[in-house]
N, C-alpha and C. Protein backbone atom coordinates (compact mmCIF):
# COMPACT_ATOMS: atom_id res chain seq x y z
N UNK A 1 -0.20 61.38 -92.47
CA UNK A 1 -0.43 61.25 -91.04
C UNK A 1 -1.44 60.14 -90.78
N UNK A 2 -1.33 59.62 -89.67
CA UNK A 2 -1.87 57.65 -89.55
C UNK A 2 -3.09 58.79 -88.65
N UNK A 3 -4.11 58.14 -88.55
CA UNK A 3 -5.39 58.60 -87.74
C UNK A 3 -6.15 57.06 -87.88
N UNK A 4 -6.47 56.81 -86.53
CA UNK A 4 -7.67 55.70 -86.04
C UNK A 4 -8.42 56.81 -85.37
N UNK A 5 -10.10 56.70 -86.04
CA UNK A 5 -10.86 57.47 -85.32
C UNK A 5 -12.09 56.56 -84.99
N UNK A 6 -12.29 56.31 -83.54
CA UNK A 6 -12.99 55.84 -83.09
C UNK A 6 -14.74 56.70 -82.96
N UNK A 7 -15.68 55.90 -83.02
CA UNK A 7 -17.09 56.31 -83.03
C UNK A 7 -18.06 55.14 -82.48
N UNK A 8 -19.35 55.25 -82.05
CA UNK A 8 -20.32 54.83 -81.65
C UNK A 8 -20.27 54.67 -79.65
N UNK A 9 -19.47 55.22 -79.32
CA UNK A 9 -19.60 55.09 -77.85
C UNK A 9 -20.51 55.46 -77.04
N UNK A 10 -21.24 55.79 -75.79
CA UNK A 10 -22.04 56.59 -75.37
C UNK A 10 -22.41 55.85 -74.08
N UNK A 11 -23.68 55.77 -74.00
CA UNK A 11 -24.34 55.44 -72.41
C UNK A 11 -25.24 54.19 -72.86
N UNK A 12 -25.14 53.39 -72.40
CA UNK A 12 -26.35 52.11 -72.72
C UNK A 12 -26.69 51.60 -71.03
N UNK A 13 -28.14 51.16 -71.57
CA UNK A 13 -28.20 50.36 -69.92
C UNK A 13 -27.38 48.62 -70.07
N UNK A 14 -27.32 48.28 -68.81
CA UNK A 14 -26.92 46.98 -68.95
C UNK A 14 -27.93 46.20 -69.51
N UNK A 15 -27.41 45.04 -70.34
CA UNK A 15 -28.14 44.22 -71.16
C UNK A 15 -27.92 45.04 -72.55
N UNK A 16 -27.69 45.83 -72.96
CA UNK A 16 -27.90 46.44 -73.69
C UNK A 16 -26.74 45.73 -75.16
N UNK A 17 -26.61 47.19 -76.54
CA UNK A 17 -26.21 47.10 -77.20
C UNK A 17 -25.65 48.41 -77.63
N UNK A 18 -24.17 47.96 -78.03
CA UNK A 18 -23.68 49.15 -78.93
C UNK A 18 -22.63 48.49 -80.29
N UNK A 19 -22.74 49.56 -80.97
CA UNK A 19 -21.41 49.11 -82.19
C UNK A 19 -20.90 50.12 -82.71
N UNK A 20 -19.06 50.01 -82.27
CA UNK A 20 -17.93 51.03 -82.57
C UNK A 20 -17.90 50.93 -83.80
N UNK A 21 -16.86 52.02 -84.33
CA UNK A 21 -16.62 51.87 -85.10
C UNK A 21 -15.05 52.33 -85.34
N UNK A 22 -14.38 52.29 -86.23
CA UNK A 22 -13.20 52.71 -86.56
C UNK A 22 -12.17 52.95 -87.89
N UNK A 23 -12.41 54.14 -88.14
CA UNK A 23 -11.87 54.49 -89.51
C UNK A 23 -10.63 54.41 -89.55
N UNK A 24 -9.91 54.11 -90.37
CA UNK A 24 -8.04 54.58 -90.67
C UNK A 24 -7.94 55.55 -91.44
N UNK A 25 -7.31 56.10 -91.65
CA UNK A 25 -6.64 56.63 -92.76
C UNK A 25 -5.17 57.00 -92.30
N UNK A 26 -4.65 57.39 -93.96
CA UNK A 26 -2.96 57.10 -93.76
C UNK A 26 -2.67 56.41 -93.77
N UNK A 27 -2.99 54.80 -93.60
CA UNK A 27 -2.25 53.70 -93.88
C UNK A 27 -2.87 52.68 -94.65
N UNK A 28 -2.35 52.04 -95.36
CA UNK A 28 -3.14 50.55 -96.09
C UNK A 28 -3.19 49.62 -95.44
N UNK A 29 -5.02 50.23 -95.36
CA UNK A 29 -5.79 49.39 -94.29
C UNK A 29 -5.21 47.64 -94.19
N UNK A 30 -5.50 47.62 -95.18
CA UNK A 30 -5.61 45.75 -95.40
C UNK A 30 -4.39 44.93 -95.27
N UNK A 31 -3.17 45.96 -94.74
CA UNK A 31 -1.98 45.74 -94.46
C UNK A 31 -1.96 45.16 -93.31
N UNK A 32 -3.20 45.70 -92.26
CA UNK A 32 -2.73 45.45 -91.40
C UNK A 32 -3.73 44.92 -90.56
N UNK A 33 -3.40 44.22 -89.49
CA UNK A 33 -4.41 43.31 -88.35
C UNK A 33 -5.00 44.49 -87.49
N UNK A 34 -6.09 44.43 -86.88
CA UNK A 34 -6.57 45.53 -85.89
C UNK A 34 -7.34 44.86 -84.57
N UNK A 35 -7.58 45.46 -83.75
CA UNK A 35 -8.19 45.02 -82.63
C UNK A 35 -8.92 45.98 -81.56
N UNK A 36 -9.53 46.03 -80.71
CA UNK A 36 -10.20 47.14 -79.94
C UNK A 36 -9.47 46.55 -78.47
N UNK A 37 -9.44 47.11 -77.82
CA UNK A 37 -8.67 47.13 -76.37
C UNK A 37 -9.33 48.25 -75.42
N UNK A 38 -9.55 48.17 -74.29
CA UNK A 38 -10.70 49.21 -73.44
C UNK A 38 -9.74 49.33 -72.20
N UNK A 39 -10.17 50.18 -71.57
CA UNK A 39 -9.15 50.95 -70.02
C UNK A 39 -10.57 51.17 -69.41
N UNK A 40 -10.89 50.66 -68.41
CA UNK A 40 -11.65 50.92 -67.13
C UNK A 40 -11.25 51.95 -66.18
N UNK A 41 -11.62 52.88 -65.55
CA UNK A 41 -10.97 53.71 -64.88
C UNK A 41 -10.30 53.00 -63.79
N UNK A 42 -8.76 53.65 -63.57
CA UNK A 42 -8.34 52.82 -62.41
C UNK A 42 -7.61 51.49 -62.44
N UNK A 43 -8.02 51.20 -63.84
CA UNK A 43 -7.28 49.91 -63.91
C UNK A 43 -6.40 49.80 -65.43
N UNK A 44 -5.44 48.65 -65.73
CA UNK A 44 -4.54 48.79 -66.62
C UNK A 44 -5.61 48.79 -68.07
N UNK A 45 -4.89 48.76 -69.49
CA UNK A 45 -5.78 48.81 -70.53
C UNK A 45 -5.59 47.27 -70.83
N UNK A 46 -6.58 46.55 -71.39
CA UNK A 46 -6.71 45.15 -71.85
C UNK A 46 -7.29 44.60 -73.26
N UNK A 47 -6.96 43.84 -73.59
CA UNK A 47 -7.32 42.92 -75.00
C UNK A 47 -9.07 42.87 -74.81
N UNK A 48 -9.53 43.40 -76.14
CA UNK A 48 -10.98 42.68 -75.85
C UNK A 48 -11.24 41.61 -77.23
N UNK A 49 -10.49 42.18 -78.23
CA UNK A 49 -11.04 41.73 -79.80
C UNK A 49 -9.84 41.86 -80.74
N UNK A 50 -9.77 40.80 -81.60
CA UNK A 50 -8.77 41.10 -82.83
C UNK A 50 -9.36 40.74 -84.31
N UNK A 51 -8.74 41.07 -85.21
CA UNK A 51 -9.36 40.62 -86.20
C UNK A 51 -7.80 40.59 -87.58
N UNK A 52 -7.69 39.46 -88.01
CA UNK A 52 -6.49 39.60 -88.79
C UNK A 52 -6.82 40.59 -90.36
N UNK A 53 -5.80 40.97 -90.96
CA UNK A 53 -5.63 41.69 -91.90
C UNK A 53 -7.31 41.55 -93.00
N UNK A 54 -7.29 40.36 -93.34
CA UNK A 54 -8.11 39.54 -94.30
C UNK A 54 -9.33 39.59 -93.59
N UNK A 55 -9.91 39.69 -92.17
CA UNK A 55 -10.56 39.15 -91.92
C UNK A 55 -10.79 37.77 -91.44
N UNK A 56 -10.18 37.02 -91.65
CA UNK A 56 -10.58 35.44 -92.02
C UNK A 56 -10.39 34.71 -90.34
N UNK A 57 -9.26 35.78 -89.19
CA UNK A 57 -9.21 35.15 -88.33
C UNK A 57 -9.23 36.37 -87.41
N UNK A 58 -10.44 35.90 -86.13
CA UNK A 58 -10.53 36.88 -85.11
C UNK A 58 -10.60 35.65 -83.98
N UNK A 59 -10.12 36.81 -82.81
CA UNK A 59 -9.48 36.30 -81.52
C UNK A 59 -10.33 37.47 -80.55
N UNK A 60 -11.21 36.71 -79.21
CA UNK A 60 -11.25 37.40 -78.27
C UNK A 60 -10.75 37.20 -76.64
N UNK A 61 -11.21 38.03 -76.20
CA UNK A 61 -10.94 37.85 -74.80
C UNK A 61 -12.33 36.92 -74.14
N UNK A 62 -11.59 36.41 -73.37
CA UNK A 62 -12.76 34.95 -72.37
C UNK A 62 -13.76 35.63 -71.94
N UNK A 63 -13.92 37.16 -71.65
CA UNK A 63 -15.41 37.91 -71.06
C UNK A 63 -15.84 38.27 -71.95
N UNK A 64 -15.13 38.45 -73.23
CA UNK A 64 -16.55 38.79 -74.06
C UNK A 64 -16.44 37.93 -75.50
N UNK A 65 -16.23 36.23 -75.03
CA UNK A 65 -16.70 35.51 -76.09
C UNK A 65 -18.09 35.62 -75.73
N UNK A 66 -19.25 35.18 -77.47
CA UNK A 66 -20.36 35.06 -77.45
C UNK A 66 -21.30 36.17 -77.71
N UNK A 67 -20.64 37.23 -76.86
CA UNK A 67 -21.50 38.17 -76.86
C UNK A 67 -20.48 39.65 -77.78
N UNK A 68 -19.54 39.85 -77.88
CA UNK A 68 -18.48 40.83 -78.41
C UNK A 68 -18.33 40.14 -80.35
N UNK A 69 -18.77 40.78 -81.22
CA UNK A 69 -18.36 40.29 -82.61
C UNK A 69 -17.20 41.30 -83.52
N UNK A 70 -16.23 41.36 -83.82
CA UNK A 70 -15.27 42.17 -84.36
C UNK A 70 -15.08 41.70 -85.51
N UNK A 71 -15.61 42.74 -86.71
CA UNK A 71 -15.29 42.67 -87.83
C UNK A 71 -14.99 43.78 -88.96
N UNK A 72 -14.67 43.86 -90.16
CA UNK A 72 -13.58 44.54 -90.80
C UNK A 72 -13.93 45.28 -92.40
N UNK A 73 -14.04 46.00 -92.78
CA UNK A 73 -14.65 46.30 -94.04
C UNK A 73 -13.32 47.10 -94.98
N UNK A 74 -12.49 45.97 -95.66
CA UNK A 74 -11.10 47.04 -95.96
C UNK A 74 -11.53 48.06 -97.28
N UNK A 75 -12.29 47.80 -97.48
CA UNK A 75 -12.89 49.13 -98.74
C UNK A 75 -13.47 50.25 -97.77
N UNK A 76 -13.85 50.70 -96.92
CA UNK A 76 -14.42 51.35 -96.10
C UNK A 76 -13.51 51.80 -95.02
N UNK A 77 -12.19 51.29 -94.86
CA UNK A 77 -10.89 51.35 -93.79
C UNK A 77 -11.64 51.13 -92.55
N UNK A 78 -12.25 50.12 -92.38
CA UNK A 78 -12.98 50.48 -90.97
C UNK A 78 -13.30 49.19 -90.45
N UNK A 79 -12.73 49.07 -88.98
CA UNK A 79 -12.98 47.88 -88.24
C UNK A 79 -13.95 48.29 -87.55
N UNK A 80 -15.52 47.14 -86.81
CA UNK A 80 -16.08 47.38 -86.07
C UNK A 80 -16.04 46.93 -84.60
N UNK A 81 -16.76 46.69 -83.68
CA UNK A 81 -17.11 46.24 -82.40
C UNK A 81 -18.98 46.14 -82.36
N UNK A 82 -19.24 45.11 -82.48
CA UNK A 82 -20.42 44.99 -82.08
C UNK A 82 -20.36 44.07 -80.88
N UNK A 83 -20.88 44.79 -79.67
CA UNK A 83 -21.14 44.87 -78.06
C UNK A 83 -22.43 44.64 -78.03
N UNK A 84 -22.99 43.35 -77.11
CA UNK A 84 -24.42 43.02 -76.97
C UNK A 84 -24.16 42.34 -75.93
N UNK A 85 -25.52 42.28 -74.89
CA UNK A 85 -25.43 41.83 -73.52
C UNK A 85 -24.44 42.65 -72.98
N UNK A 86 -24.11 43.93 -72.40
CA UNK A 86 -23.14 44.48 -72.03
C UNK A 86 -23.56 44.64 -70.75
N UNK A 87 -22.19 45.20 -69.57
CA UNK A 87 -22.26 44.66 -68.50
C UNK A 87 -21.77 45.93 -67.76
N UNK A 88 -22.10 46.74 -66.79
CA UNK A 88 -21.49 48.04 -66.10
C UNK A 88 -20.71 47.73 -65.70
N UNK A 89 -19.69 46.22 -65.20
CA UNK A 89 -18.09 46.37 -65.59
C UNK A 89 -17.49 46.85 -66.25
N UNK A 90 -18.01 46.60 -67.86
CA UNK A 90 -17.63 46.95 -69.07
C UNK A 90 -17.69 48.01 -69.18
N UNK A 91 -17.89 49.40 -68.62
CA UNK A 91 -17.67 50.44 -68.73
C UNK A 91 -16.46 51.03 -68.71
N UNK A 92 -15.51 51.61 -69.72
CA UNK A 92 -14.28 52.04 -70.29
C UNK A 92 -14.28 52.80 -71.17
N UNK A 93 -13.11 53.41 -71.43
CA UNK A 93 -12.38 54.38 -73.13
C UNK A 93 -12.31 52.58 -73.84
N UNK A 94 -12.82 52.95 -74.75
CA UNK A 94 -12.37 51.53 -75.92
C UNK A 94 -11.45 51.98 -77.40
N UNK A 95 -10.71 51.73 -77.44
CA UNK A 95 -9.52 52.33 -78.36
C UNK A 95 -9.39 50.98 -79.40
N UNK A 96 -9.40 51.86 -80.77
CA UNK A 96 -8.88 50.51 -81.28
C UNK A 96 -7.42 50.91 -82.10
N UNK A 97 -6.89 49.75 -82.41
CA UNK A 97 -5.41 49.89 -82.62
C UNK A 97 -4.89 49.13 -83.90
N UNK A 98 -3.87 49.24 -84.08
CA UNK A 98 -3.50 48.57 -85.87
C UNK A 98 -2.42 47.60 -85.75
N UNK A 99 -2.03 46.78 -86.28
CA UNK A 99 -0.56 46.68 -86.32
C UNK A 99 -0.59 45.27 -87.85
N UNK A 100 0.73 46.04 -88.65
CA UNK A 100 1.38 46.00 -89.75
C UNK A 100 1.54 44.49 -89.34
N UNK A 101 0.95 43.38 -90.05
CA UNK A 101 1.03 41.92 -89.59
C UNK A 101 0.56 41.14 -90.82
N UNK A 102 0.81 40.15 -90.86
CA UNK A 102 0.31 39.27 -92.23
C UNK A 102 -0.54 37.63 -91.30
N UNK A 103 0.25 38.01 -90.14
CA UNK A 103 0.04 36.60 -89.40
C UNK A 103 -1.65 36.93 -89.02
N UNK A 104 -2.07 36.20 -87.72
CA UNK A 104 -3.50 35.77 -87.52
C UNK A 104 -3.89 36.87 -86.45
N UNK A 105 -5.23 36.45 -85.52
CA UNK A 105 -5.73 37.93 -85.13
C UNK A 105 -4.41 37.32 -83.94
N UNK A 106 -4.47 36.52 -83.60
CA UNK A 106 -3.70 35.29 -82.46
C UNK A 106 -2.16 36.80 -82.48
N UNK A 107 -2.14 37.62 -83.35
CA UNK A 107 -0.76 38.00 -83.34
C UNK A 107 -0.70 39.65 -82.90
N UNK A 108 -2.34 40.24 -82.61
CA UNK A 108 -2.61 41.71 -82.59
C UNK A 108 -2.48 41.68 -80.82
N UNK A 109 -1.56 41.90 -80.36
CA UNK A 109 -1.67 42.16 -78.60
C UNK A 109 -1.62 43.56 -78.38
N UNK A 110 -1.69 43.72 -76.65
CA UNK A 110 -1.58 44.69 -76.46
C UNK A 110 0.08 45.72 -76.82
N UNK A 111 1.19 44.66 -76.34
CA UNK A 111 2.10 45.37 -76.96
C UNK A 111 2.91 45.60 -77.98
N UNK A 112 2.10 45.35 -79.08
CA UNK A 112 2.88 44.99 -80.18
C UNK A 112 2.16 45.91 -81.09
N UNK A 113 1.45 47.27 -81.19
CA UNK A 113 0.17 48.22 -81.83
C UNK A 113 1.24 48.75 -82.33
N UNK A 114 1.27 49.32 -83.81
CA UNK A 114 1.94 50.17 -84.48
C UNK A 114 1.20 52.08 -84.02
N UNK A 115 -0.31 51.65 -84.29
CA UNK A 115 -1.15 52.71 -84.34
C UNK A 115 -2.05 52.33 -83.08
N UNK A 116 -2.63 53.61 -82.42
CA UNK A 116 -3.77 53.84 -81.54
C UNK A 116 -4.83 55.09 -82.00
N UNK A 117 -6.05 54.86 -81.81
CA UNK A 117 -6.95 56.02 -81.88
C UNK A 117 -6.97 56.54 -80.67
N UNK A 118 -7.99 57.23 -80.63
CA UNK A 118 -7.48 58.30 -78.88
C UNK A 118 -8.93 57.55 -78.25
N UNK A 119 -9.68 56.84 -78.79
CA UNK A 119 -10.73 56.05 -78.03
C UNK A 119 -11.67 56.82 -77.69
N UNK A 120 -13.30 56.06 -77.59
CA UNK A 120 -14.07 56.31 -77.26
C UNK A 120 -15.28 55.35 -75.89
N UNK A 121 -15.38 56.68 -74.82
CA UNK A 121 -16.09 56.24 -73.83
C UNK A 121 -17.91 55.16 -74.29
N UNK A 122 -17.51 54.07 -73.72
CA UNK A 122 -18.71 53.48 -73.29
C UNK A 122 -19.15 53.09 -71.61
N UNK A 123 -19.92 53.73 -71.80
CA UNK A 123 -20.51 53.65 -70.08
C UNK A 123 -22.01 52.86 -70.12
N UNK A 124 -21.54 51.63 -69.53
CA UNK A 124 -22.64 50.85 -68.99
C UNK A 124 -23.36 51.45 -67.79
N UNK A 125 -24.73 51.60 -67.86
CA UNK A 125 -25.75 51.88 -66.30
C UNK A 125 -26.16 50.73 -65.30
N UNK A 126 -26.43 50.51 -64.44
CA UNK A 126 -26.99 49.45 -64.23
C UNK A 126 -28.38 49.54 -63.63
């Protein structure tokens, strides 16, 4: 059975910092590309971060270049999200997701996820 279990979510003030986390199991990790994607209440779910199989190539979204870093530990099955300067827009479920790929992060979208975790709330204060 495939399980993405998402961790580190919670309450930060704005400006602040957090870092997800995300385990696999059930599948070979290093098989596959992963990425985190967030749902705001009210509104559709969106791309924030990718990161290809290897590592070697990550892709973000235009609001959180600079400040959003996504990276990958395949001995550990676990992709991260490190969130800094965060913004009470940015308040959402942040889910991260898998998909069976050899190509670049350029190839992890929203509709193309083999796997989803059930996500975890980050709530910006302001």
């Amino acid at each position: 059975q495939v399980q993405l279990a998402e961790s580190g979510g919670g309450l930060v003030q704005a400006g602040g910092s957090l870092r997800l986390s995300c385990t696999a199991s059930g599948i070979v990790f290093s098989l596959y590309g992963t990425g985190w994607f967030r749902q705001a209440p009210g509104k559709e779910r969106e791309f924030v971060a990718a990161i290809s199989w290897s590592g070697s190539s990550t892709h973000y979204a235009d609001s959180v270049k600079g400040r959003f870093i996504i990276s990958r530990d395949n001995v550990k099955k676990t992709v991260y999200l490190q969130m800094n300067s965060l913004k009470p827009e940015e308040t959402a479920v942040y889910y991260c997701a898998a998909k069976r790929t050899f190509q670049g992060a350029g190839d992890v979208v929203l509709g193309g996820m083999d796997y989803w975790g059930k996500g975890t709330l980050v709530t910006v204060s302001s």
